[in-house]
Protein backbone atom coordinates (compact mmCIF):
# COMPACT_ATOMS: atom_id res chain seq x y z
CA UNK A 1 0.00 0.00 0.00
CA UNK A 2 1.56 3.40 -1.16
CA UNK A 3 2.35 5.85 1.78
CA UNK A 4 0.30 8.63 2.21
CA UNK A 5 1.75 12.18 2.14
CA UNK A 6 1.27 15.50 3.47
CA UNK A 7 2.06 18.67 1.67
CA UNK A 8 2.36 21.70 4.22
CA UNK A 9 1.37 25.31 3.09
CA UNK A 10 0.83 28.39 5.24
CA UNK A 11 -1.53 28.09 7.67
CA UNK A 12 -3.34 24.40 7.55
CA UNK A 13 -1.77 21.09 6.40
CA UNK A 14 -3.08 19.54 3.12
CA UNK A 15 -4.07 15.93 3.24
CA UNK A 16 -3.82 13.97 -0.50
CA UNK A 17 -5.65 10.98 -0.97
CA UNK A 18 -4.88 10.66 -4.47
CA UNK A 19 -2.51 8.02 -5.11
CA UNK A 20 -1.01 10.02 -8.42
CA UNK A 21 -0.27 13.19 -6.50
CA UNK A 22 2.82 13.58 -8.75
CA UNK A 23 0.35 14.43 -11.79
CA UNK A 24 -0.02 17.77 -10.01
CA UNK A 25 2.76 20.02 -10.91
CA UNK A 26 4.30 21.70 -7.70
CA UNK A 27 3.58 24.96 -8.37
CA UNK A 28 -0.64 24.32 -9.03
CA UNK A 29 -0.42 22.27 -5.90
CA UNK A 30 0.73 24.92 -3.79
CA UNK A 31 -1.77 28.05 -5.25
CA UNK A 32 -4.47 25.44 -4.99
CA UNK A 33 -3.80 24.99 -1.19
CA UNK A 34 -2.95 28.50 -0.03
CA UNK A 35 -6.10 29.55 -1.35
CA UNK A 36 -7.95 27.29 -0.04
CA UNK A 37 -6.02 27.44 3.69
CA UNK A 38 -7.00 30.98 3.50
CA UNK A 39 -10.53 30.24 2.93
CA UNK A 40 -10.89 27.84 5.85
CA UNK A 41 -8.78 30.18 8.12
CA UNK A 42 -11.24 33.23 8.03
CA UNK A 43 -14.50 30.77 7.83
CA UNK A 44 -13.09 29.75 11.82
CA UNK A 45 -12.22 33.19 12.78
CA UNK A 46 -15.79 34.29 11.64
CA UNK A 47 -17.05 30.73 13.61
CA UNK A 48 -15.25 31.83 16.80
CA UNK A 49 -16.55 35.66 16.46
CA UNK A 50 -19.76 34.56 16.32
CA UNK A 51 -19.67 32.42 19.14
CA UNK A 52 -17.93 34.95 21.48
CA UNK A 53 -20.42 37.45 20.48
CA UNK A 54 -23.38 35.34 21.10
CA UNK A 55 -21.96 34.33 25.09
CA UNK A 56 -21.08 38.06 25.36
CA UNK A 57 -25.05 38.92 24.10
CA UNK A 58 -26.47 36.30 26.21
CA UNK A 59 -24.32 37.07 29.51
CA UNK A 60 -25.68 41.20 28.58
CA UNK A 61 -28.86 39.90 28.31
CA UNK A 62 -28.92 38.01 31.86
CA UNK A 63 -27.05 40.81 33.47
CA UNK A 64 -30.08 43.73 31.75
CA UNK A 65 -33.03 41.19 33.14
CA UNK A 66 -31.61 40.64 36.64
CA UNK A 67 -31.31 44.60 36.65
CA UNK A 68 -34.66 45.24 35.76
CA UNK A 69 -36.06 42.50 38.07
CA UNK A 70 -34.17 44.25 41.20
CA UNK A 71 -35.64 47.60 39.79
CA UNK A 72 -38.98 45.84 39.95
CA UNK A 73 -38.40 44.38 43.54
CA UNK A 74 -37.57 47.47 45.00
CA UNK A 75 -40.08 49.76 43.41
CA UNK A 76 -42.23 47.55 44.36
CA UNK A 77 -41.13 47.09 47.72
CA UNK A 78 -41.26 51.04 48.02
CA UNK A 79 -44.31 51.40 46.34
CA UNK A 80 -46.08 48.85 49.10
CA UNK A 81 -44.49 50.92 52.51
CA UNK A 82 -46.18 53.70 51.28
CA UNK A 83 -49.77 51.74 50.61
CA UNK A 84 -49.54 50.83 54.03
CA UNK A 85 -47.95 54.28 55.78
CA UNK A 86 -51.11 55.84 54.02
CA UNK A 87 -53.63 52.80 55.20
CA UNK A 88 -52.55 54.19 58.75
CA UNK A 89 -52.60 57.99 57.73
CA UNK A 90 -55.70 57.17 56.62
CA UNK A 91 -57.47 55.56 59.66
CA UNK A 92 -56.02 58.18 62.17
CA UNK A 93 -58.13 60.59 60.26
CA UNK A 94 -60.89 58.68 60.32
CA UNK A 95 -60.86 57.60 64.06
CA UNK A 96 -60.41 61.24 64.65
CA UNK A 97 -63.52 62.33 62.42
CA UNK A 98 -65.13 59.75 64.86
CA UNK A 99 -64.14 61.75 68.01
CA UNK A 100 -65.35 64.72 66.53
CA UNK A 101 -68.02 63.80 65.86
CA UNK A 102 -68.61 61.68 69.47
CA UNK A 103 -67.58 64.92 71.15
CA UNK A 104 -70.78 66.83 69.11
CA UNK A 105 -73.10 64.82 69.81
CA UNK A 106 -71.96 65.40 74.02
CA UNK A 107 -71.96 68.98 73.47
CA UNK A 108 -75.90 68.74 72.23
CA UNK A 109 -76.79 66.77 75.24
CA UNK A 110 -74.94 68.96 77.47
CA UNK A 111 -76.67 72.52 75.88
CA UNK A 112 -80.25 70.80 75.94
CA UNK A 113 -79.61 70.43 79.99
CA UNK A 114 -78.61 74.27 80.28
CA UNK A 115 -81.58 75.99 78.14
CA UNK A 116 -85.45 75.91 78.77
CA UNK A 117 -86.42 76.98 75.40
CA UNK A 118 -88.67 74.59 73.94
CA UNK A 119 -88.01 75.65 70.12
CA UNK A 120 -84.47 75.53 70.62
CA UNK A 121 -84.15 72.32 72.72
CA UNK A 122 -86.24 70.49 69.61
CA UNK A 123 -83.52 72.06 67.14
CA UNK A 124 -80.74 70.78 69.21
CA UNK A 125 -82.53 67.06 69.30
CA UNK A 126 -82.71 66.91 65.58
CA UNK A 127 -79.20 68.23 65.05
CA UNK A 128 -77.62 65.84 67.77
CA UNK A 129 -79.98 62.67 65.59
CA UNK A 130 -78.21 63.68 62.50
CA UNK A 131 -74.82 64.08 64.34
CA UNK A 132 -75.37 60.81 65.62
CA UNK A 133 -76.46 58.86 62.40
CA UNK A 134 -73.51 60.70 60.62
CA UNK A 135 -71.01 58.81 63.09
CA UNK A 136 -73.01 55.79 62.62
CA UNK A 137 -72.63 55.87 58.72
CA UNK A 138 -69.01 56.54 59.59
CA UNK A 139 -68.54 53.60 61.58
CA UNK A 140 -69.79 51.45 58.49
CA UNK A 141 -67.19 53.25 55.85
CA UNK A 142 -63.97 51.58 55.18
CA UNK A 143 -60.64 54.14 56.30
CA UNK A 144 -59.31 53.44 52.49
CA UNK A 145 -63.28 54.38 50.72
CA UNK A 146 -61.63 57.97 49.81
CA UNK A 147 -65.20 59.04 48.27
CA UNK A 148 -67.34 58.19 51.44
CA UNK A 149 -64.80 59.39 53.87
CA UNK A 150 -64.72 63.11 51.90
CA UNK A 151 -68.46 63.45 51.91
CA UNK A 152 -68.46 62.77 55.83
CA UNK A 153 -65.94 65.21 56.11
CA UNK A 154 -67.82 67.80 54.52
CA UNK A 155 -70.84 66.79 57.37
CA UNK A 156 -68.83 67.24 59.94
CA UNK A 157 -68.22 70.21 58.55
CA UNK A 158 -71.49 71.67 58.32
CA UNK A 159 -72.42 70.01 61.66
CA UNK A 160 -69.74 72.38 63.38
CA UNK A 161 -70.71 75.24 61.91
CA UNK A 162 -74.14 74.29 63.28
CA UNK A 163 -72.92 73.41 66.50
CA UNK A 164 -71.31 77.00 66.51
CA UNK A 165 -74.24 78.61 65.69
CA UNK A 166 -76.23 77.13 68.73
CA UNK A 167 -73.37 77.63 71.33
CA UNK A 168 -73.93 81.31 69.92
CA UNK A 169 -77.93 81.49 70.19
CA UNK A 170 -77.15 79.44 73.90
CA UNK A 171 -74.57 82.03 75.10
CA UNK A 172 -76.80 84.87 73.73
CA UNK A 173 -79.49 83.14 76.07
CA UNK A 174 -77.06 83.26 79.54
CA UNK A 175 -76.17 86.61 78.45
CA UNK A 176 -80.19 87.40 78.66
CA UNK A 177 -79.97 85.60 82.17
CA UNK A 178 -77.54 87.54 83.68
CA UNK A 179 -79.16 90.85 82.25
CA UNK A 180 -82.67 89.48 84.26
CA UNK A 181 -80.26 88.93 87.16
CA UNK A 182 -79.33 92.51 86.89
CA UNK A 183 -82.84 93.35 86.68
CA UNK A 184 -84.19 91.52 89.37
CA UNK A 185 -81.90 93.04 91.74
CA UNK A 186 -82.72 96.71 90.65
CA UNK A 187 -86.48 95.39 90.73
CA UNK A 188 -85.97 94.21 94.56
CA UNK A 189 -84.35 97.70 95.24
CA UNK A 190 -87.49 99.19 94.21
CA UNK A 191 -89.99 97.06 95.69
CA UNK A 192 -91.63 99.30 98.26
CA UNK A 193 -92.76 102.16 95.77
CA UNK A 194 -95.97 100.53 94.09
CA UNK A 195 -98.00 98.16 94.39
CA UNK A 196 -98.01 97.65 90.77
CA UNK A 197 -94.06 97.55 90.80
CA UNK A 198 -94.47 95.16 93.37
CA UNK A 199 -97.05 92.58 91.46
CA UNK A 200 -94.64 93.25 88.21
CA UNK A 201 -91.90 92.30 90.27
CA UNK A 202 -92.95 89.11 91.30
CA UNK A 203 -94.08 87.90 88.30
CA UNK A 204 -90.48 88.74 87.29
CA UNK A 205 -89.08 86.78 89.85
CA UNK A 206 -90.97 83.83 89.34
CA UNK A 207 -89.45 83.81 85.81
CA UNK A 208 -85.70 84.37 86.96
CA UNK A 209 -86.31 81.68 89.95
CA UNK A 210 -87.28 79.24 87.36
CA UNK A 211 -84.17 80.23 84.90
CA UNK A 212 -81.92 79.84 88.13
CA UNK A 213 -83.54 75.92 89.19
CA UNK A 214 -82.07 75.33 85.41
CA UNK A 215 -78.67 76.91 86.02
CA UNK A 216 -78.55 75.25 89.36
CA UNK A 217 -79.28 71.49 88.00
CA UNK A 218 -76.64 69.18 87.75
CA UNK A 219 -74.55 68.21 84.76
CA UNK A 220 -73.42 64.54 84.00
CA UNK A 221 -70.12 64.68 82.22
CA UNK A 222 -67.41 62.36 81.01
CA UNK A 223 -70.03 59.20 80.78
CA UNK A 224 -68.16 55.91 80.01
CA UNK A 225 -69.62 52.40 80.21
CA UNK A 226 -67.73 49.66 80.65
CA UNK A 227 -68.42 45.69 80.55
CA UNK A 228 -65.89 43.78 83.11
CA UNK A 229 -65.45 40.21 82.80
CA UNK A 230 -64.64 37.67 85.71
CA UNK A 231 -61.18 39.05 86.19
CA UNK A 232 -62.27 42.44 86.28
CA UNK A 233 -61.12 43.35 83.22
CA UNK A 234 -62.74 45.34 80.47
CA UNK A 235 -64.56 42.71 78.57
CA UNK A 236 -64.48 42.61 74.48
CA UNK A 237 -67.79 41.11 74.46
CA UNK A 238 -71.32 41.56 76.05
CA UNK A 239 -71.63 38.06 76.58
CA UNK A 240 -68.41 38.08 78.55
CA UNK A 241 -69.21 40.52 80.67
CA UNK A 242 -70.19 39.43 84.37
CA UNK A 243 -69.98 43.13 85.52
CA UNK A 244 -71.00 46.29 83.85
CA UNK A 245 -69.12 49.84 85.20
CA UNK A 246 -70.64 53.20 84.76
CA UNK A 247 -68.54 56.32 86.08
CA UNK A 248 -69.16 59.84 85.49
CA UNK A 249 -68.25 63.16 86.96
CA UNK A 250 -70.41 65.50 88.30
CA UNK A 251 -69.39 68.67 86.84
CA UNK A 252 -68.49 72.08 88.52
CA UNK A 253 -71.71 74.34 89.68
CA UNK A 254 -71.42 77.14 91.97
CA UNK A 255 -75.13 78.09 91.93
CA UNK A 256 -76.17 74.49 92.84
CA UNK A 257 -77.30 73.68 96.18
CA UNK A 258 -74.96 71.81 98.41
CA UNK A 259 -76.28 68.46 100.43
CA UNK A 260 -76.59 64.93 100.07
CA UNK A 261 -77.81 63.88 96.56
CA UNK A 262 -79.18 60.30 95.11
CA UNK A 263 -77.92 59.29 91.88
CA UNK A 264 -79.62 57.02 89.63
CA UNK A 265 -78.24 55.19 86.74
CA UNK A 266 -80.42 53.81 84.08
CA UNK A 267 -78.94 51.19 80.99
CA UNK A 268 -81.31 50.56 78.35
CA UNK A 269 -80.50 47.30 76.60
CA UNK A 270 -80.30 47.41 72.47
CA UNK A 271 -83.87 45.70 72.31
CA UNK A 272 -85.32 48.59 74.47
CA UNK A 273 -85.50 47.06 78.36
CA UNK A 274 -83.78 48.35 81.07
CA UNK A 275 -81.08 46.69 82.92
CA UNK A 276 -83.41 46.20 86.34
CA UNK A 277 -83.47 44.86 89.92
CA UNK A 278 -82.51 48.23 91.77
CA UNK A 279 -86.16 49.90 92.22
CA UNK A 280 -87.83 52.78 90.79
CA UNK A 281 -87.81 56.91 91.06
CA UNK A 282 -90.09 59.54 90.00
CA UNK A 283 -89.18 61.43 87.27
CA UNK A 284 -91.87 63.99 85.21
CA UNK A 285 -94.71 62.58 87.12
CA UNK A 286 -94.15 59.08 86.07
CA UNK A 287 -91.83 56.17 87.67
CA UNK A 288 -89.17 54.87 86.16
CA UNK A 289 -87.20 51.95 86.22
CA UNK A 290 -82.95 52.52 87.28
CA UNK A 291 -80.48 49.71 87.10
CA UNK A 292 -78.39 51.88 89.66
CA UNK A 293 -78.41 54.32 92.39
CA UNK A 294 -75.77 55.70 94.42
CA UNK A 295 -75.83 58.58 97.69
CA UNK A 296 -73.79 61.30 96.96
CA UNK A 297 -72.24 64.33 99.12
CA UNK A 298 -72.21 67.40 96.66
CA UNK A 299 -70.84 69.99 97.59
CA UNK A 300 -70.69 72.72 94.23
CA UNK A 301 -67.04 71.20 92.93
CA UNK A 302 -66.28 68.86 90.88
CA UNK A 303 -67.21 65.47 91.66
CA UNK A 304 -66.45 61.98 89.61
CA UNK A 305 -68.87 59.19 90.42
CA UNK A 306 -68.69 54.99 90.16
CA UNK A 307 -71.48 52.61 90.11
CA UNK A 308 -71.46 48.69 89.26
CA UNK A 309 -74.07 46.31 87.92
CA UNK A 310 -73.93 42.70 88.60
CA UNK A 311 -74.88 40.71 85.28
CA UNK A 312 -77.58 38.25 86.00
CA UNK A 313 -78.86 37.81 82.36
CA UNK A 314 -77.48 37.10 79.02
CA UNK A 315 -76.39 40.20 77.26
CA UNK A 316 -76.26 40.82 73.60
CA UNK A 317 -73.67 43.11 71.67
CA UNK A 318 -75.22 46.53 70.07
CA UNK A 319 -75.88 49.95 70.96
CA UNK A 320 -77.05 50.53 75.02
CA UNK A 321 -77.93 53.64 75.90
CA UNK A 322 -76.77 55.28 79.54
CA UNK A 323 -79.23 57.94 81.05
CA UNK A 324 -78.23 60.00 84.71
CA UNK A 325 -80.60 61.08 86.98
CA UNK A 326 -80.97 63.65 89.77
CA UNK A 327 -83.27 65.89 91.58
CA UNK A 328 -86.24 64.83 89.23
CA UNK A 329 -83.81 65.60 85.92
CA UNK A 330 -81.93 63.62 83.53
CA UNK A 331 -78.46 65.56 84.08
CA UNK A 332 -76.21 63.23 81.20
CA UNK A 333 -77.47 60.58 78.88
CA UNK A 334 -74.88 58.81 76.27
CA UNK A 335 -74.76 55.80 73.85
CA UNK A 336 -72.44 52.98 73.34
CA UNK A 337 -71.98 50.63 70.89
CA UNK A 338 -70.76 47.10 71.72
CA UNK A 339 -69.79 44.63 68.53
């Protein structure tokens, strides 16, 4: 078998099969092979471009989409601390809007006790049901309900601007009180001339003494009610409650008369009975059941006040409502809602 031979130009080897390689002159041989050599040389640079350049692209690629995916993670990251910094933002307000309005509907209850003006005690009712049904609708809105919570914004609102006005028309009132004050004592000072000025005059006191019984009434303030569960501990729930609490001040009154005072609570239950078992007191001609009572030593200061009622029935959750008693008046009423 002949030997095989390899002819060697520049840059690759050339293998020859062909037995009769010596037909070839020398000179074809090599032009045949350089040409070709050079061929295959730039066909594998090309080869090995292409493949660097494709790992480069792919490794750019990689490198762009984990970029853009810790972009994403972060933005999003961001984006979600300041959902939930504005979730809190957004409940303060509303728990706020909630006081406001709690602390209107106390102001109402507290003006009816200090006016005697049928017209304008009536107003102040309506206004304080609307105040109240506001904060109910409030209750039911959702912090994050941005349409809802701007509309009771704008009622609460309105309903201090009405509350304003009132406190205005009430003041105007004392003002009128203090003038008949005036009045009455020039009217004593001048008692002896007439008997005319004399019949005039009493008909004027009778109206100032029955301006000062108002001023002199008592005035329930601070109301809380609170359930108390075996451990004497505020209770979440109605049912757990073994103990109910109800605490109060008696407020400030210089032109009340000092002495020993009863007390008498009464807790209305949300399906309308009253949380019995203590008795019954006359109030506007008519007796009425009180859950509690409680002897008291007023003396024209300030005065806070604590009574308990054992639970002996099952209670349900919803709204009770907490009335205060004294001297024939209701001096503080207040409603609280249990879920």
């Amino acid at each position: 078998m002949a030997k095989r031979k390899f002819y060697f130009v520049p840059f690759f080897p050339i293998y020859l099969k062909n037995k009769n390689v010596n037909h070839f002159s020398g000179s074809k041989i090599l032009a045949i092979s350089a040409k070709t050599c050079i061929f295959a040389h730039y066909i594998l640079i090309l080869k090995e471009i292409m493949k660097t350049f494709k790992t480069t692209a792919i490794i750019l690629l990689l490198l762009l989409l984990a970029g853009v995916a810790t972009w994403l993670f972060i933005n999003l990251q961001q984006q979600k601390q300041a959902n939930e910094e504005m979730q809190e933002l957004a409940e303060l307000d509303k728990q706020e809007m909630e006081n406001e309005y709690e602390r209107f509907t106390l102001q109402y209850s507290e003006m009816m006790t200090q006016i005697n003006n049928d017209s304008i005690v009536a107003q102040l009712t309506q206004e304080q049901l609307r105040t109240q049904q506001l904060l109910e609708e409030l209750k039911q809105v959702k912090a994050n309900d941005a349409r809802e919570i701007t509309r009771l914004k704008k009622e609460l609102a309105t309903v201090r601007e009405v509350l304003r006005s009132y406190i205005r028309q009430v003041d105007s009132l004392n003002q009128v009180n203090e003038t008949l004050r005036n009045e009455n004592t020039q009217i004593r000072s001048e008692l002896a001339q007439t008997t005319r000025e004399k019949a005039g005059l009493q008909n004027e006191k009778a109206t100032l003494s029955e301006k000062v019984a108002i001023a002199a009434q008592l005035d329930a303030t601070a109301i809380s009610m609170t359930p108390l569960n075996k451990r004497n501990k505020a209770a979440k729930h109605m049912k757990d409650a073994k103990q109910i609490q109800v605490s109060f001040t008696i407020a400030k009154n210089v032109t009340a008369a000092g002495g020993q005072r009863t007390v008498y609570v009464r807790i209305q239950t949300p399906s309308g009975t009253v949380l019995g078992g203590g008795g019954t007191f006359l109030y506007e001609n008519r007796n009425l059941e009180y859950s509690m009572r409680k002897a008291i030593e007023y003396a024209g200061e300030e005065l806070p006040v604590v009574t308990y009622w054992n639970v002996n029935e099952f209670l349900d959750d919803g709204e009770y409502h907490v009335s205060i008693f004294a001297d024939g008046n209701m001096i503080g009423s207040r409603k609280f809602s249990f879920k």
